[in-house]
Protein backbone atom coordinates (compact mmCIF):
# COMPACT_ATOMS: atom_id res chain seq x y z
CA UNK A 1 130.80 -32.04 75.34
CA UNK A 2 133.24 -30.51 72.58
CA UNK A 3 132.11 -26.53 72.24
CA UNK A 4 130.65 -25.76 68.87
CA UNK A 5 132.05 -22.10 67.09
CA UNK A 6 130.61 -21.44 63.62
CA UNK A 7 132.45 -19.09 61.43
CA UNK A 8 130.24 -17.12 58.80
CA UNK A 9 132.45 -16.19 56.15
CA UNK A 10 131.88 -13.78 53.49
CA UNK A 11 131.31 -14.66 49.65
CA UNK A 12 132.60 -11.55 48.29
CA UNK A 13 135.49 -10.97 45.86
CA UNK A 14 135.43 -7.52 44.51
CA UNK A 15 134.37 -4.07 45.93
CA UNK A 16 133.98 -0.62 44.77
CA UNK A 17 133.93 1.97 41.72
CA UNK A 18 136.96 0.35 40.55
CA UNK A 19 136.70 -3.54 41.38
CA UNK A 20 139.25 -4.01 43.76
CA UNK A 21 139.68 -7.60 44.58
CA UNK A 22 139.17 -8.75 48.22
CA UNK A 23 137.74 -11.36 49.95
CA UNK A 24 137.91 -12.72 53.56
CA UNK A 25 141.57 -11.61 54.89
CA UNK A 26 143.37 -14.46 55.74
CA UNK A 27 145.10 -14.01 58.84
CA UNK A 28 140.87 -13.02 60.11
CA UNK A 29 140.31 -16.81 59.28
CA UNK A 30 143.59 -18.85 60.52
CA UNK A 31 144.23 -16.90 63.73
CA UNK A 32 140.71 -17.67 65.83
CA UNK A 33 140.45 -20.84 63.86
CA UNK A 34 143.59 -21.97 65.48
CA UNK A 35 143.05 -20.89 68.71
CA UNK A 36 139.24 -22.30 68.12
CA UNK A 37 141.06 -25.98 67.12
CA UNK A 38 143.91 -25.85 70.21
CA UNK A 39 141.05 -25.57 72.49
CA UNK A 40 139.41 -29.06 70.65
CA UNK A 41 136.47 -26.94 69.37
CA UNK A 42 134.10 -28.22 66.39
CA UNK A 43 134.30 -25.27 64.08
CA UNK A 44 131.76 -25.21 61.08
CA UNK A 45 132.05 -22.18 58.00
CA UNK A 46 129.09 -20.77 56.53
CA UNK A 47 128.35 -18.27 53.87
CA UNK A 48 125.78 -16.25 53.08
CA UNK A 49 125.14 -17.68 49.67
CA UNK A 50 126.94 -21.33 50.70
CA UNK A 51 129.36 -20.32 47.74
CA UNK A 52 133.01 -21.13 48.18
CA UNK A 53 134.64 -18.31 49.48
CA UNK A 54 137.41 -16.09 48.73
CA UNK A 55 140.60 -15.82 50.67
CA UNK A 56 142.44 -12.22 50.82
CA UNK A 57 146.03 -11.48 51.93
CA UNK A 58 147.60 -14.77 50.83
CA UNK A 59 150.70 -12.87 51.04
CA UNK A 60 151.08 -13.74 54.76
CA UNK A 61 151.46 -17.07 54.47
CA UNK A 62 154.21 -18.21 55.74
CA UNK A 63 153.08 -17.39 58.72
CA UNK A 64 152.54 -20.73 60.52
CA UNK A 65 149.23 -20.49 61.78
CA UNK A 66 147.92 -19.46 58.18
CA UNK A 67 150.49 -21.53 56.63
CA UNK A 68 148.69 -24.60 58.44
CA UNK A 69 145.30 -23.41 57.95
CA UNK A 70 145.72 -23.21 54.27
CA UNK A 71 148.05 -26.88 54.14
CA UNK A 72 145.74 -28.51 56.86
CA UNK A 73 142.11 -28.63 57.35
CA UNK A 74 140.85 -25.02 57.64
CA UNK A 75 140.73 -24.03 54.11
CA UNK A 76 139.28 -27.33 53.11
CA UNK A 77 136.73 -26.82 55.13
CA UNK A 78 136.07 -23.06 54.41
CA UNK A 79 136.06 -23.95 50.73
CA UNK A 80 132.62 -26.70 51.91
CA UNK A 81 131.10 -23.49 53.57
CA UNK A 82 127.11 -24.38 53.89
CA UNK A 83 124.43 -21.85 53.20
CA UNK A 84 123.92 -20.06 56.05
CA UNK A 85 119.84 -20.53 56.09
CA UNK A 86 120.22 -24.21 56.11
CA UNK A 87 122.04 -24.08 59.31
CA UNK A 88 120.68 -24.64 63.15
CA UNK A 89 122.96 -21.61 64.68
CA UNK A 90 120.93 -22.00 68.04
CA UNK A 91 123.39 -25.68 68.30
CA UNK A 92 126.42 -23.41 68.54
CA UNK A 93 128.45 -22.16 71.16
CA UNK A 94 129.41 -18.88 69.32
CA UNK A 95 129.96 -17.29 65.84
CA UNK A 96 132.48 -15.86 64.62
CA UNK A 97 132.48 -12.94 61.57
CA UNK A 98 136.54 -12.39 60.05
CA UNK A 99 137.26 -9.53 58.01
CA UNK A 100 138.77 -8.80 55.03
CA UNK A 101 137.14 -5.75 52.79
CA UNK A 102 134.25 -8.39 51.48
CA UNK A 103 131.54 -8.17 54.28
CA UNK A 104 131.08 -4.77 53.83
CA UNK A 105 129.58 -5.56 50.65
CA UNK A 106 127.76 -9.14 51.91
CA UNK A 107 126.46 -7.86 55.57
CA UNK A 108 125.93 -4.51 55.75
CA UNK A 109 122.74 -5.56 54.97
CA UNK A 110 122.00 -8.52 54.37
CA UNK A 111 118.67 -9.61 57.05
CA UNK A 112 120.03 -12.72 57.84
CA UNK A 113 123.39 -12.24 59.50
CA UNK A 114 121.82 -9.35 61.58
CA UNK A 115 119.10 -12.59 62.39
CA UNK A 116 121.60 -14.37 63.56
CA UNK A 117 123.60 -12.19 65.46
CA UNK A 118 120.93 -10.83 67.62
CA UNK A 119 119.86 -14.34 68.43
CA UNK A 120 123.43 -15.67 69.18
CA UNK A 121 123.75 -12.74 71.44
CA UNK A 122 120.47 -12.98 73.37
CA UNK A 123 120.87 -16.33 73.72
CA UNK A 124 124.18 -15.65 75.68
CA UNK A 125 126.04 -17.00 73.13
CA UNK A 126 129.33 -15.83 71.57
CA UNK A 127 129.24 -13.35 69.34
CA UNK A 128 132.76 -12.40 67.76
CA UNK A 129 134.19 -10.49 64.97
CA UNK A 130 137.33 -9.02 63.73
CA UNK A 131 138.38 -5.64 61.61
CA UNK A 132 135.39 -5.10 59.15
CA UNK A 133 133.95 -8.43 60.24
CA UNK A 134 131.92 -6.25 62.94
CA UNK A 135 129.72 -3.97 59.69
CA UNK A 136 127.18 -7.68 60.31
CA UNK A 137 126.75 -5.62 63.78
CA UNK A 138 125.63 -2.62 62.42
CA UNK A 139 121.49 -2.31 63.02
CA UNK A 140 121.30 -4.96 64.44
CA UNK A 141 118.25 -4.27 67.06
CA UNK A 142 117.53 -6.13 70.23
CA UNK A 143 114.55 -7.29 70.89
CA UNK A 144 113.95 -4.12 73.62
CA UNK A 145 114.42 -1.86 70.24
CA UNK A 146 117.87 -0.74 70.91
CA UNK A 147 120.94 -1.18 68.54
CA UNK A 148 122.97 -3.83 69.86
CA UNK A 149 126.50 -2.27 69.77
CA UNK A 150 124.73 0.79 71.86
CA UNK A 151 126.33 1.37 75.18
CA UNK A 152 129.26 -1.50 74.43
CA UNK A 153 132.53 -1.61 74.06
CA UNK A 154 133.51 -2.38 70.62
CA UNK A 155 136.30 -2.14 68.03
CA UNK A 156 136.98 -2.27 64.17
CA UNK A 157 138.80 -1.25 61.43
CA UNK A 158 139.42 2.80 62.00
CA UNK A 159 139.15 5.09 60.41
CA UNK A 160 142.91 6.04 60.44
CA UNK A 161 143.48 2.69 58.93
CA UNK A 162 141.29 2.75 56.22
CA UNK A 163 142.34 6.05 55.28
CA UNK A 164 145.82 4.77 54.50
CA UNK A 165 144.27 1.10 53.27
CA UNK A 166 140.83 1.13 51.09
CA UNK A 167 139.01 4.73 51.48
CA UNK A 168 138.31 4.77 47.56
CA UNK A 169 136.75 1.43 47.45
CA UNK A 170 134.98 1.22 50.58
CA UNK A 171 131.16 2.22 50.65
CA UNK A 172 131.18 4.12 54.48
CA UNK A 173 133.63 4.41 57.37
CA UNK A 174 132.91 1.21 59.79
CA UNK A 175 133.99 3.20 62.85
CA UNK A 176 131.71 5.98 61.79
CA UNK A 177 129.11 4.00 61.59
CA UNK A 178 129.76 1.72 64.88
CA UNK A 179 129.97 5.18 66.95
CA UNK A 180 127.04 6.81 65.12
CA UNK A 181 124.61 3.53 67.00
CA UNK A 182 126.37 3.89 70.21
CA UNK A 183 129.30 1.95 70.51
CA UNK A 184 131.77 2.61 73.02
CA UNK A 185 134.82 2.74 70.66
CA UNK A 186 138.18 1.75 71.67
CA UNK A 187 141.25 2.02 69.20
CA UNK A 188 145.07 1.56 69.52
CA UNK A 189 148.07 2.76 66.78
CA UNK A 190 147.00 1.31 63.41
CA UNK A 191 147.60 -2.12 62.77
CA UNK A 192 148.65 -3.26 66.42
CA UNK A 193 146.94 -5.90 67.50
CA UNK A 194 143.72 -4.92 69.91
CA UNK A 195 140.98 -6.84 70.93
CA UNK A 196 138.19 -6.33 73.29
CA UNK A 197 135.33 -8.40 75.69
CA UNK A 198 132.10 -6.79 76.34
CA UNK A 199 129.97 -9.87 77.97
CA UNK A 200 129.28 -12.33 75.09
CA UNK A 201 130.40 -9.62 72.77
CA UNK A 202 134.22 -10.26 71.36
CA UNK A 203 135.59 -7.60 68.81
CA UNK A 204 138.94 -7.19 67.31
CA UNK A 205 140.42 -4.01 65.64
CA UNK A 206 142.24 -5.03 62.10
CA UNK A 207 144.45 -8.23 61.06
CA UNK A 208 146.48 -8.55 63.50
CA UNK A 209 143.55 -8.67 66.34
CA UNK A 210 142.50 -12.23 65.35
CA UNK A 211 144.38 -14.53 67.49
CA UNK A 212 143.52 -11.71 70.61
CA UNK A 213 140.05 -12.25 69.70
CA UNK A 214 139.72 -16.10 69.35
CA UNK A 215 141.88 -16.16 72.76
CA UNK A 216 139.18 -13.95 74.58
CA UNK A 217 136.26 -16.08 72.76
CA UNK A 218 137.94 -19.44 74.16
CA UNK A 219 138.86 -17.99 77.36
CA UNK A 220 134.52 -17.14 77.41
CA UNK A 221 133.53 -20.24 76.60
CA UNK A 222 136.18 -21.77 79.01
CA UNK A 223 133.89 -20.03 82.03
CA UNK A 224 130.59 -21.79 80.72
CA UNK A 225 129.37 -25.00 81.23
């Protein structure tokens, strides 16, 4: 049967004291959906609101996996995004949460992605997400009480990165915050690609982590029945 990877995308455009625009970054999107679609996976895109959502860094797009995600089927189906209340996540192999500045704004705390991520993962599931895609982690509790990213390996966004990227429009640091419930934080130089497996648990450090990440979330779902 043909694996099943939902992607829950932000529905964000703007953040900050000054309105910066943003929105889901693209590479975030086109990387682990092509990896996703090479391995013959159905891949669905949700929002939060079902709104269609934003695309950031359309600058890279010549780059041919984002160049055929925005020509091909990906964006048209990221643009027919459901609400993410009206869907059955429990039918999916794994989710998948892409970056871009926007979800800090949508699921830092929103009660429904943090929902659905603690059922994905306790469910043994897939959960993965990339750059600031992993703030929907943030207190998220297990059902024993503890924080989900306590005691695992993780990465995000830095620190260092943001501090040369978006520190006047973002609303906290995400690696801060990771550390601050536990994580086991793992960087590399700023803006090299880095990803990272702990169990069902798939994160990926900035942009250029995206195809790493959908590699390692094909290569988990390629080990289960």
């Amino acid at each position: 049967m043909k694996k099943k990877v939902l992607i829950i995308a932000s529905n964000t455009n703007t953040i900050g004291p000054y309105k910066r625009r943003t929105g889901n970054f693209l590479p975030e999107v086109a990387h682990p959906y092509a990896e996703f679609t090479r391995a013959n996976y159905q891949v669905d895109f949700a929002t939060l609101t079902g709104e269609s959502p934003y695309l950031d860094n359309l600058e890279s797009a010549a780059d041919p996996d984002n160049l055929a995600f925005l020509t091909g089927e990906g964006w048209v189906a990221m643009r027919k995004a459901v609400k993410l209340s009206t869907v059955d996540v429990s039918k999916y192999d794994g989710i998948f949460i892409p970056g871009g500045l926007a979800p800090l704004v949508d699921m830092a705390d929103d009660a429904l992605i943090k929902k659905v991520v603690k059922e994905t993962y306790e469910r043994g599931a897939v959960v993965g997400a990339v750059c600031h895609g992993p703030v929907s982690f943030l207190n998220v509790k297990l059902s024993d009480g503890s924080y989900l990213v306590n005691g695992k390996n993780i990465s995000s966004f830095t620190t260092e990165e943001e501090d040369g990227y978006a520190r006047a429009d973002v609303p906290f640091d995400l690696q801060t915050e990771l550390t601050a419930q536990g994580a086991i934080y793992h960087t590399v130089a700023p803006w090299q690609p880095f990803s990272i497996t702990d169990g069902n648990l798939v994160t990926g450090q900035n942009p250029a982590s995206g195809k790493g990440a959908g590699e390692k979330i094909v290569a988990i779902l390629g080990k289960s029945n």
